[in-house]
Protein backbone atom coordinates (compact mmCIF):
# COMPACT_ATOMS: atom_id res chain seq x y z
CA UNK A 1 -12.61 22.73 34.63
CA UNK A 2 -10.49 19.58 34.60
CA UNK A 3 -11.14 17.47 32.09
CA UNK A 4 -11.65 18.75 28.02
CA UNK A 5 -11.77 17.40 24.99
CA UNK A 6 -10.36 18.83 21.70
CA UNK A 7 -9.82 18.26 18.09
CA UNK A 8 -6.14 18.29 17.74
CA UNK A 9 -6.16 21.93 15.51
CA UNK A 10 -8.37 23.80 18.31
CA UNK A 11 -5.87 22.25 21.37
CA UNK A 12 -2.95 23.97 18.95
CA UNK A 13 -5.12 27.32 19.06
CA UNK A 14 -6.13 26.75 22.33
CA UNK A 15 -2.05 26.56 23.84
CA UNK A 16 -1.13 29.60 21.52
CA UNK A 17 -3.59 31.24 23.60
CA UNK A 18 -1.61 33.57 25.93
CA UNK A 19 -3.66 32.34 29.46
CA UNK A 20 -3.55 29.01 28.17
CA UNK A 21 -0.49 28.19 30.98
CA UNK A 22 -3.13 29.83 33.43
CA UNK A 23 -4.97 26.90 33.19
CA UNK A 24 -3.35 24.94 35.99
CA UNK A 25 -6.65 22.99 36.76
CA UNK A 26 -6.60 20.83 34.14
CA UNK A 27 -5.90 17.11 34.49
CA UNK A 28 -7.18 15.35 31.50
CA UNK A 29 -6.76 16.45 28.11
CA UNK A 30 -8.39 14.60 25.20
CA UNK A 31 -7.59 15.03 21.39
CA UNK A 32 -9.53 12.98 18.49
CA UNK A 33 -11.04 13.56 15.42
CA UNK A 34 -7.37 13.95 13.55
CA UNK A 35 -4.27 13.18 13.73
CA UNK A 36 -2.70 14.52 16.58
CA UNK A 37 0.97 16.44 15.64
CA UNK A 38 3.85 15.50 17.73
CA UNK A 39 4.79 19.70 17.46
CA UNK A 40 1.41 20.29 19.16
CA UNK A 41 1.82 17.07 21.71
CA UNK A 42 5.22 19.14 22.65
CA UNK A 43 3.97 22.39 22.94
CA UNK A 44 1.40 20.83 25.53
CA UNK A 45 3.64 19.65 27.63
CA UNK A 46 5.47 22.66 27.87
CA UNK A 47 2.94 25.12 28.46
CA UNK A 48 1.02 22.72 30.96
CA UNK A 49 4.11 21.09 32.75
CA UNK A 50 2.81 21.00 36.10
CA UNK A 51 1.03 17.01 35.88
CA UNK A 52 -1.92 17.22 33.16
CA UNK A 53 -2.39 14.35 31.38
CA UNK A 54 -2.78 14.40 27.28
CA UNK A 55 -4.59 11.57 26.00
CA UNK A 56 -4.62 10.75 22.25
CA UNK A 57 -7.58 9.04 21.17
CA UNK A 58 -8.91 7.27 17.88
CA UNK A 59 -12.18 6.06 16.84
CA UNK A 60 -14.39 6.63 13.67
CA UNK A 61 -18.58 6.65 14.09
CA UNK A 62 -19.02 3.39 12.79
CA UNK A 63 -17.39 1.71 15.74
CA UNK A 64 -18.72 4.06 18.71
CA UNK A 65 -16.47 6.90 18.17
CA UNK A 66 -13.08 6.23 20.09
CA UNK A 67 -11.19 2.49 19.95
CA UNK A 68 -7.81 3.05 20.86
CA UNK A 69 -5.74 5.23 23.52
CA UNK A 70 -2.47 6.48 24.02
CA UNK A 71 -1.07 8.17 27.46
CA UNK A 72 1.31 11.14 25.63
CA UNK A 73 4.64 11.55 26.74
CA UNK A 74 7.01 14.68 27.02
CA UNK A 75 10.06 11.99 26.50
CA UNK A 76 8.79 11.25 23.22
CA UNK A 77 11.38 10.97 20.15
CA UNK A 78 9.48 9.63 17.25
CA UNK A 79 8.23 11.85 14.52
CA UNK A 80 4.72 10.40 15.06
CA UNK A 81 2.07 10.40 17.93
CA UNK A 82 1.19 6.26 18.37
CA UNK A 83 -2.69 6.20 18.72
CA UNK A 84 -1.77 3.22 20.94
CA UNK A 85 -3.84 -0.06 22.07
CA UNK A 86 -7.88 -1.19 21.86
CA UNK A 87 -10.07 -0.33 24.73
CA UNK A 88 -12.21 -2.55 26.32
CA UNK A 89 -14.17 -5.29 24.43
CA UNK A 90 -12.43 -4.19 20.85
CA UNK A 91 -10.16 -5.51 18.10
CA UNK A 92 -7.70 -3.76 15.94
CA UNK A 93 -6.74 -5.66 12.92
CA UNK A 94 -3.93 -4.85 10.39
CA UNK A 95 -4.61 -6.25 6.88
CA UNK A 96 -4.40 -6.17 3.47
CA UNK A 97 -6.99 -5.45 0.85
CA UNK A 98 -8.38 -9.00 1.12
CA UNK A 99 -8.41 -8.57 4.60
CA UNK A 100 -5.48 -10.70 5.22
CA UNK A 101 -3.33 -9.99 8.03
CA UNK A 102 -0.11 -8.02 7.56
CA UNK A 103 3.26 -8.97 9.22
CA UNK A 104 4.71 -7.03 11.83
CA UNK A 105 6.04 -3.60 10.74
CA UNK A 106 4.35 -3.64 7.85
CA UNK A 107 0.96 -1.00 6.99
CA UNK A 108 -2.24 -2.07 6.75
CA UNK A 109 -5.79 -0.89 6.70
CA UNK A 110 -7.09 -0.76 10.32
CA UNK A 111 -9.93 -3.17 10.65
CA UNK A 112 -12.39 -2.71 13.84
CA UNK A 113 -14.20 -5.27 15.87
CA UNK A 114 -16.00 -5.78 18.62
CA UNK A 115 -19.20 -4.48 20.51
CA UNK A 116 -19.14 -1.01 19.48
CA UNK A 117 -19.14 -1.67 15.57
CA UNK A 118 -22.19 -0.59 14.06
CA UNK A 119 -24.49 -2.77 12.50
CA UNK A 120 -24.34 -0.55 9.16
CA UNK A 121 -25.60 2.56 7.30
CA UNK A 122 -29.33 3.45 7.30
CA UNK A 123 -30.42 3.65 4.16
CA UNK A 124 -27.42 2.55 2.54
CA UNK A 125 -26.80 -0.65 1.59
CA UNK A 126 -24.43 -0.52 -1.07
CA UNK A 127 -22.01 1.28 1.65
CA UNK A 128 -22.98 -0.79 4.38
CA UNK A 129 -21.90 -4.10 2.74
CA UNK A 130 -18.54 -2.18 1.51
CA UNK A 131 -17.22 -1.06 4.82
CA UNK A 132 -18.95 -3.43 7.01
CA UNK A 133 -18.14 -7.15 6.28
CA UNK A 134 -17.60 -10.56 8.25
CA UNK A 135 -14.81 -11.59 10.03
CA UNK A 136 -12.71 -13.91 8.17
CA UNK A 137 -10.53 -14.74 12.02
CA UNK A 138 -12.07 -17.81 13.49
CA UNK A 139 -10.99 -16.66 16.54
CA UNK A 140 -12.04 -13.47 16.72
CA UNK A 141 -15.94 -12.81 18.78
CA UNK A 142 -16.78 -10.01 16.75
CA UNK A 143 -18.85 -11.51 13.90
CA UNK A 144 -18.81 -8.22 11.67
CA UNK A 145 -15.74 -6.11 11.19
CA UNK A 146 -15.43 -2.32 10.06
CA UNK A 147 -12.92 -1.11 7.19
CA UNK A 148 -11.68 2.22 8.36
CA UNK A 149 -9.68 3.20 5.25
CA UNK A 150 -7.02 4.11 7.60
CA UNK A 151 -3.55 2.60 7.42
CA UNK A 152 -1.73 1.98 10.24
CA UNK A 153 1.71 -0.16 11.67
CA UNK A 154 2.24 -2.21 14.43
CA UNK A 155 5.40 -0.68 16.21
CA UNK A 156 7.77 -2.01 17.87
CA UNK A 157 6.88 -1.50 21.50
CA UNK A 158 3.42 -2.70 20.58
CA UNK A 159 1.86 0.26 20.00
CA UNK A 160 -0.29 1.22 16.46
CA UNK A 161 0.84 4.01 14.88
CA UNK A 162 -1.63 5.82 12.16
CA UNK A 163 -0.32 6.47 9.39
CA UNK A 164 -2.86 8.40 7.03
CA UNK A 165 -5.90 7.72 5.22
CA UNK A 166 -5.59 5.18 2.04
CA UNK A 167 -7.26 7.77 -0.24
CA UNK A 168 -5.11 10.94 0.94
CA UNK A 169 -2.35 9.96 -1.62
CA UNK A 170 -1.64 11.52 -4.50
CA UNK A 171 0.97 11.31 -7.17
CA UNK A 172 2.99 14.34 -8.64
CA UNK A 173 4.53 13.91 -12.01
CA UNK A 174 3.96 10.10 -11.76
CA UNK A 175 5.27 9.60 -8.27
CA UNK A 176 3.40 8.80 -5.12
CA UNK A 177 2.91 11.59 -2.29
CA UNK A 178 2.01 11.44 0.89
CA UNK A 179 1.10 14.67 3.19
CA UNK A 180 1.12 13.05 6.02
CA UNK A 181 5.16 12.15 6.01
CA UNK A 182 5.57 15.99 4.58
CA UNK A 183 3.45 17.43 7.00
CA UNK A 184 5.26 15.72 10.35
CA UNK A 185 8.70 17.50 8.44
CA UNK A 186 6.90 20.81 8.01
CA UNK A 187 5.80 20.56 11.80
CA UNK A 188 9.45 20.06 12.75
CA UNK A 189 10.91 23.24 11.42
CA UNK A 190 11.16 25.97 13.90
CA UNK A 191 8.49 28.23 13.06
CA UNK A 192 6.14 26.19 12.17
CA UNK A 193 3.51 25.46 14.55
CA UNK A 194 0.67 23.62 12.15
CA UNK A 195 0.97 22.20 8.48
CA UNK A 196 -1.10 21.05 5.81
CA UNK A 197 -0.39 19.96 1.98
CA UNK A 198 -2.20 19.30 -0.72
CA UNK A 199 -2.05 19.83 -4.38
CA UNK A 200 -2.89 22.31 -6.63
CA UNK A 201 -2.66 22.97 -10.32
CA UNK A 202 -0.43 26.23 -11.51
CA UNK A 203 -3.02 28.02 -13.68
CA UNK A 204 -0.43 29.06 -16.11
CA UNK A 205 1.64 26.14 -16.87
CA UNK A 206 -1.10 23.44 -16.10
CA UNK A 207 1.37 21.26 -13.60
CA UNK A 208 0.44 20.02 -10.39
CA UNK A 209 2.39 21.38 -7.74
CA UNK A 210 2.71 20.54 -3.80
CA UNK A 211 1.35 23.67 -1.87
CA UNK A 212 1.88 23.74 1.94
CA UNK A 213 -0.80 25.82 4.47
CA UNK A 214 1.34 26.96 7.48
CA UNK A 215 0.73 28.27 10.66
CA UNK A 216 3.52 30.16 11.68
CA UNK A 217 4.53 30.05 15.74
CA UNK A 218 5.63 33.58 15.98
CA UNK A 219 7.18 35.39 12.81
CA UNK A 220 6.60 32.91 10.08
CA UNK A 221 9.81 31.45 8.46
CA UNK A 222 11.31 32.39 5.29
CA UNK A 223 10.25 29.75 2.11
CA UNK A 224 13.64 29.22 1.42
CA UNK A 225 14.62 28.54 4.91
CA UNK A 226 11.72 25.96 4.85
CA UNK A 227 13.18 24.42 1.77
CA UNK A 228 16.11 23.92 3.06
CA UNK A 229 15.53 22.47 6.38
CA UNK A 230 13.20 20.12 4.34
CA UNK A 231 15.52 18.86 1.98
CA UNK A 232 17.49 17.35 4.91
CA UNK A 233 14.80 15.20 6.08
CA UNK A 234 12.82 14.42 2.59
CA UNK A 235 13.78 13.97 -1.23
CA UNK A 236 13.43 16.84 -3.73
CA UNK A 237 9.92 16.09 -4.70
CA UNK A 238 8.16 15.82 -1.47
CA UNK A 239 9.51 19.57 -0.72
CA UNK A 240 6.40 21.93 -1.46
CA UNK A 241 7.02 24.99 -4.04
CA UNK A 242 4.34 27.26 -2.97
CA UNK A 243 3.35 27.82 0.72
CA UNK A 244 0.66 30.52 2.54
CA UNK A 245 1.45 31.79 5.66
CA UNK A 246 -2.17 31.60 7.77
CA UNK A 247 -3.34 32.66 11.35
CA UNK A 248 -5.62 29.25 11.99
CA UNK A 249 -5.92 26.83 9.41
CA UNK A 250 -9.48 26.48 7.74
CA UNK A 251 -11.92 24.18 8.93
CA UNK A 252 -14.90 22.33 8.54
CA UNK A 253 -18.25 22.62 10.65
CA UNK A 254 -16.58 19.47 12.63
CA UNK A 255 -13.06 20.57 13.01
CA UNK A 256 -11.74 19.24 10.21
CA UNK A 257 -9.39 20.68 7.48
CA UNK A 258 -11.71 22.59 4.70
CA UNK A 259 -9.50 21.21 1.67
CA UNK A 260 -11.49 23.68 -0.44
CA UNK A 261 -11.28 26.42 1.69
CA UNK A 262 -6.95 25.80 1.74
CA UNK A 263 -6.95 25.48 -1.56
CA UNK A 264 -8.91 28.98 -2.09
CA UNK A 265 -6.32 30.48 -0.13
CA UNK A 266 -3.98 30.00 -2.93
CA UNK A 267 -5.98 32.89 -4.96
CA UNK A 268 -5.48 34.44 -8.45
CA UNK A 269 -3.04 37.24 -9.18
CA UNK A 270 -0.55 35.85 -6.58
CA UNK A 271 2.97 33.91 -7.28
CA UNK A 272 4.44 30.67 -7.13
CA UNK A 273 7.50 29.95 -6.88
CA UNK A 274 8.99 26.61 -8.53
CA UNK A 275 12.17 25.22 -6.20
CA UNK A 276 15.36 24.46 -8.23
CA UNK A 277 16.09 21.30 -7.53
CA UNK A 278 15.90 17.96 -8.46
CA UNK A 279 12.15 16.89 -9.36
CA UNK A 280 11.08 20.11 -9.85
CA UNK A 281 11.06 22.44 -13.10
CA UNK A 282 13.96 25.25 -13.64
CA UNK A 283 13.01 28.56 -14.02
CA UNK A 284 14.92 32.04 -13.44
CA UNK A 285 12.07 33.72 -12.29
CA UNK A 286 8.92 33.97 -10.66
CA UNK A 287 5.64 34.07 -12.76
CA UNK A 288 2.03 35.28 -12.12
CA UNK A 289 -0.02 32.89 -12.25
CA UNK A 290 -2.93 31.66 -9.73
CA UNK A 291 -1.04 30.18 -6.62
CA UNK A 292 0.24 32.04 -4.14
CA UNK A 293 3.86 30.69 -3.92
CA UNK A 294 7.37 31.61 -1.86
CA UNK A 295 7.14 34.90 -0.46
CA UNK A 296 5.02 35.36 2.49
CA UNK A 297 1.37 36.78 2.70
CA UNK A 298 0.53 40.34 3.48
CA UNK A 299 -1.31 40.84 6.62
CA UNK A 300 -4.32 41.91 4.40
CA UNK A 301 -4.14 38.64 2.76
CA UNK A 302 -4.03 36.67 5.69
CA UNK A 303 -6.68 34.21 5.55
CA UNK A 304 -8.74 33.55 9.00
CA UNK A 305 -9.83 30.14 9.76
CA UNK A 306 -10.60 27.38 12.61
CA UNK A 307 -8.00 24.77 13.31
CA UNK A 308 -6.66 20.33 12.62
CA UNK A 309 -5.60 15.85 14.02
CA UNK A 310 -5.92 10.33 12.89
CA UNK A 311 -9.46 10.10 14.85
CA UNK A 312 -8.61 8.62 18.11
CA UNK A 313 -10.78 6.08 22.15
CA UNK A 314 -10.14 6.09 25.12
CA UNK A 315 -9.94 3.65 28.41
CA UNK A 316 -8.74 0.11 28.87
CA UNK A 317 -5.28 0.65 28.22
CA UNK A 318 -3.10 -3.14 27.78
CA UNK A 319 0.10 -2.52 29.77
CA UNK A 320 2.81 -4.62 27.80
CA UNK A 321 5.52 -6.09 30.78
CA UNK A 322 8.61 -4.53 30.79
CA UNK A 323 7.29 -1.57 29.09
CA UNK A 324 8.06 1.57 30.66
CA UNK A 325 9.19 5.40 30.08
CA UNK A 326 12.74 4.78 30.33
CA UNK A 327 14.72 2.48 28.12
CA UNK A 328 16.72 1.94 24.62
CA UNK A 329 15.51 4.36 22.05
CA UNK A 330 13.95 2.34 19.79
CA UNK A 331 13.93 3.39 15.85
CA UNK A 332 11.37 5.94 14.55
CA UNK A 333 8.35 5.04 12.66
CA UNK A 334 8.36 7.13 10.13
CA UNK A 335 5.06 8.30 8.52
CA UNK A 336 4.88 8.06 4.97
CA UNK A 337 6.09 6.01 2.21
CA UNK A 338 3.70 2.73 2.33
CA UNK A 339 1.53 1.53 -0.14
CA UNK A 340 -1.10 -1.75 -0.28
CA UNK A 341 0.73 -3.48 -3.64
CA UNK A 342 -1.05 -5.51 -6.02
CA UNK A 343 0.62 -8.65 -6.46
CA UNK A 344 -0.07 -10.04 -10.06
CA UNK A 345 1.46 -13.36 -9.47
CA UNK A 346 -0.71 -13.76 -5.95
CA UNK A 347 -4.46 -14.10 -4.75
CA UNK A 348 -4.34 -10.52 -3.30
CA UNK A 349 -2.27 -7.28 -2.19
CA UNK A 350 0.27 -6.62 0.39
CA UNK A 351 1.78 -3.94 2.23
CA UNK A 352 4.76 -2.89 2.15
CA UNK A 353 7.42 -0.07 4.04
CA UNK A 354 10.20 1.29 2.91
CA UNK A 355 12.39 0.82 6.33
CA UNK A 356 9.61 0.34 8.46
CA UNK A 357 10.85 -1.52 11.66
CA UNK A 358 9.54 -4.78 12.46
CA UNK A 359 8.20 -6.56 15.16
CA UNK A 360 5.59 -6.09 18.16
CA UNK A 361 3.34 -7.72 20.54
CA UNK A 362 -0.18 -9.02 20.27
CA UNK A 363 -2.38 -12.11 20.03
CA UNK A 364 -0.69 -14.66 17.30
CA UNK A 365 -3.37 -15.67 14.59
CA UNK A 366 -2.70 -19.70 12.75
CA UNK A 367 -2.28 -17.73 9.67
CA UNK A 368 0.68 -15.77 11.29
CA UNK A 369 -0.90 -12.62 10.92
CA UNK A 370 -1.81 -10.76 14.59
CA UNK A 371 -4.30 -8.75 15.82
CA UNK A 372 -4.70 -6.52 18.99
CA UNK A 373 -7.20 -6.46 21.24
CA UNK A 374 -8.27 -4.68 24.02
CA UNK A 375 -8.77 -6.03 27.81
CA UNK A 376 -12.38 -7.23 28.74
């Protein structure tokens, strides 16, 4: 076998495997359907040195599956996996909610067009003329456009970079979260080979908390070890209180992240254990309540599961001149920390980042927004 395709949680199971460096044969690796975890792009490289190629792809349904594609690199030092340019015959807009370009640097929802947008939902109109609508860009061929819900930012080198779905944040005692930018952190600390958050409610105080699924790489790390190694990277209230130690994260039919299946894994008659710090409550002791919190999981309690990965499409990758694998580090996109703002005094909404670099190369729209598009 050469060439395989994967969701990104089943090519993290799949190079755990012990004769998973046995498979020297391989030449073109393929992840989609999630986002795709720089830990896990790593631990590719390393246990397939010897030339395969790791692709990472993105693409909903509505637009033909895959759109965009990004060659991996072992020499890469951001804390995010770029998903990279259009393929053939496709454009990737950035925008606002009134579909008005961003500026570079800046999130927006991902906007598809070109031939392999869909013409709609059968039987559903009401969706169909939500997420399917016509292009405002004069000079753009596709007449119909597809909102993906995803954000994403133009980086610096040209490159999109995903950074979560619209609808995956939640707020926590009035402020915003956003897995994604905890998850990347949880992903970085040694031990840690996957990551997933989400809230929960503690059954006995009634307070959302942040709960983190782990799969450990090896002996799973110590929750107060996590803690701390989180609290150098991210503020007080992005650091999760309760976490469950798992041997494959759960997952849907498709290989995607059962939220309700995590979530059960947090079951009654097990503790929680609420960080002292600032943004979380004081207490001098642990409780009983109905999520399972610091300490680690008996092997008993050690829930089985499948896999995890922004969707991701492959071909037709734009070289940009004077691009190459050597050269300046440029500064991290960070994942995390952007919102689409309502602007009462304005016709509309913009993004904004919170130290989100600027810049980038595509095609210049008269409105000064930009949009990227693929060859063909």
């Amino acid at each position: 076998m050469t060439v395989t395709h994967f969701v990104p949680s089943v090519l993290g199971m799949f190079l755990r495997h012990p004769q998973a460096a046995g498979c020297t044969d391989l030449r073109y690796v393929f992840a989609s359907g999630e986002a795709l975890p720089v830990a896990t792009m790593r631990h590719f490289f390393e246990v397939l040195p010897g030339g395969s190629e790791l692709h990472n792809l993105y693409g909903p349904t509505e637009a033909a599956i895959d759109v965009t594609h990004w060659a991996c690199r072992a020499d890469w030092n951001e804390p995010t996996v770029p998903i990279g340019h259009p393929i053939s015959h496709t454009t990737i807009h950035l925008v606002d909610l009134h579909l008005r370009p961003v500026p570079d640097g800046t999130p927006g929802e991902i906007v598809i067009g070109g031939r392999g947008v869909a013409l709609g939902y059968h039987g559903r109109p009401e969706l169909t003329a939500e997420r399917f609508v016509a292009s405002p860009f004069a000079d753009d061929p596709s007449p119909r456009l597809y909102r993906t819900g995803d954000l994403g930012q133009l980086g610096p080198d040209g490159e999109i970079r995903y950074l979560g779905r619209i609808d995956s944040q939640f707020k926590l005692r009035g402020l915003r979260i956003e897995p994604e930018e905890i998850e990347a952190a949880l992903t970085d600390v040694p031990g840690i080979a996957e990551a997933r958050v989400l809230p929960l409610t503690d059954e006995a105080s009634g307070e959302q908390i942040l709960a983190a699924v782990c799969v450990p790489d090896g002996e799973a790390p110590a929750p107060s070890g996590i803690r701390k190694a989180l609290s150098e990277t991210l503020p007080a209230y992005l650091v999760p209180s309760g976490f469950r130690f798992v041997g494959r994260l759960p997952l849907t039919a498709n290989g995607k992240l059962d939220r309700p299946a995590a979530s059960a894994l947090f079951t009654q008659g097990a503790t929680v254990e609420q960080h002292h710090g600032r943004g979380h409550r004081r207490h001098g002791h642990r409780r009983r309540t109905g999520v399972r919190g610091g300490d680690h999981a008996r092997p008993a309690q050690r829930a089985a599961g499948t896999g995890t990965g922004p969707r991701g499409g492959a071909g037709g990758r734009r070289r940009v001149p004077g691009r190459g694998r050597s050269g300046p580090r440029r500064r991290p996109v960070r994942p995390g920390r952007h919102v689409l703002h309502h602007d009462p005094a304005g016709p509309g909404d913009r993004a904004s980042h919170r130290g989100g670099p600027a810049g980038g190369r595509a095609h210049q729209h008269s409105d000064g927004g930009r949009a990227v598009r693929g060859r063909g």
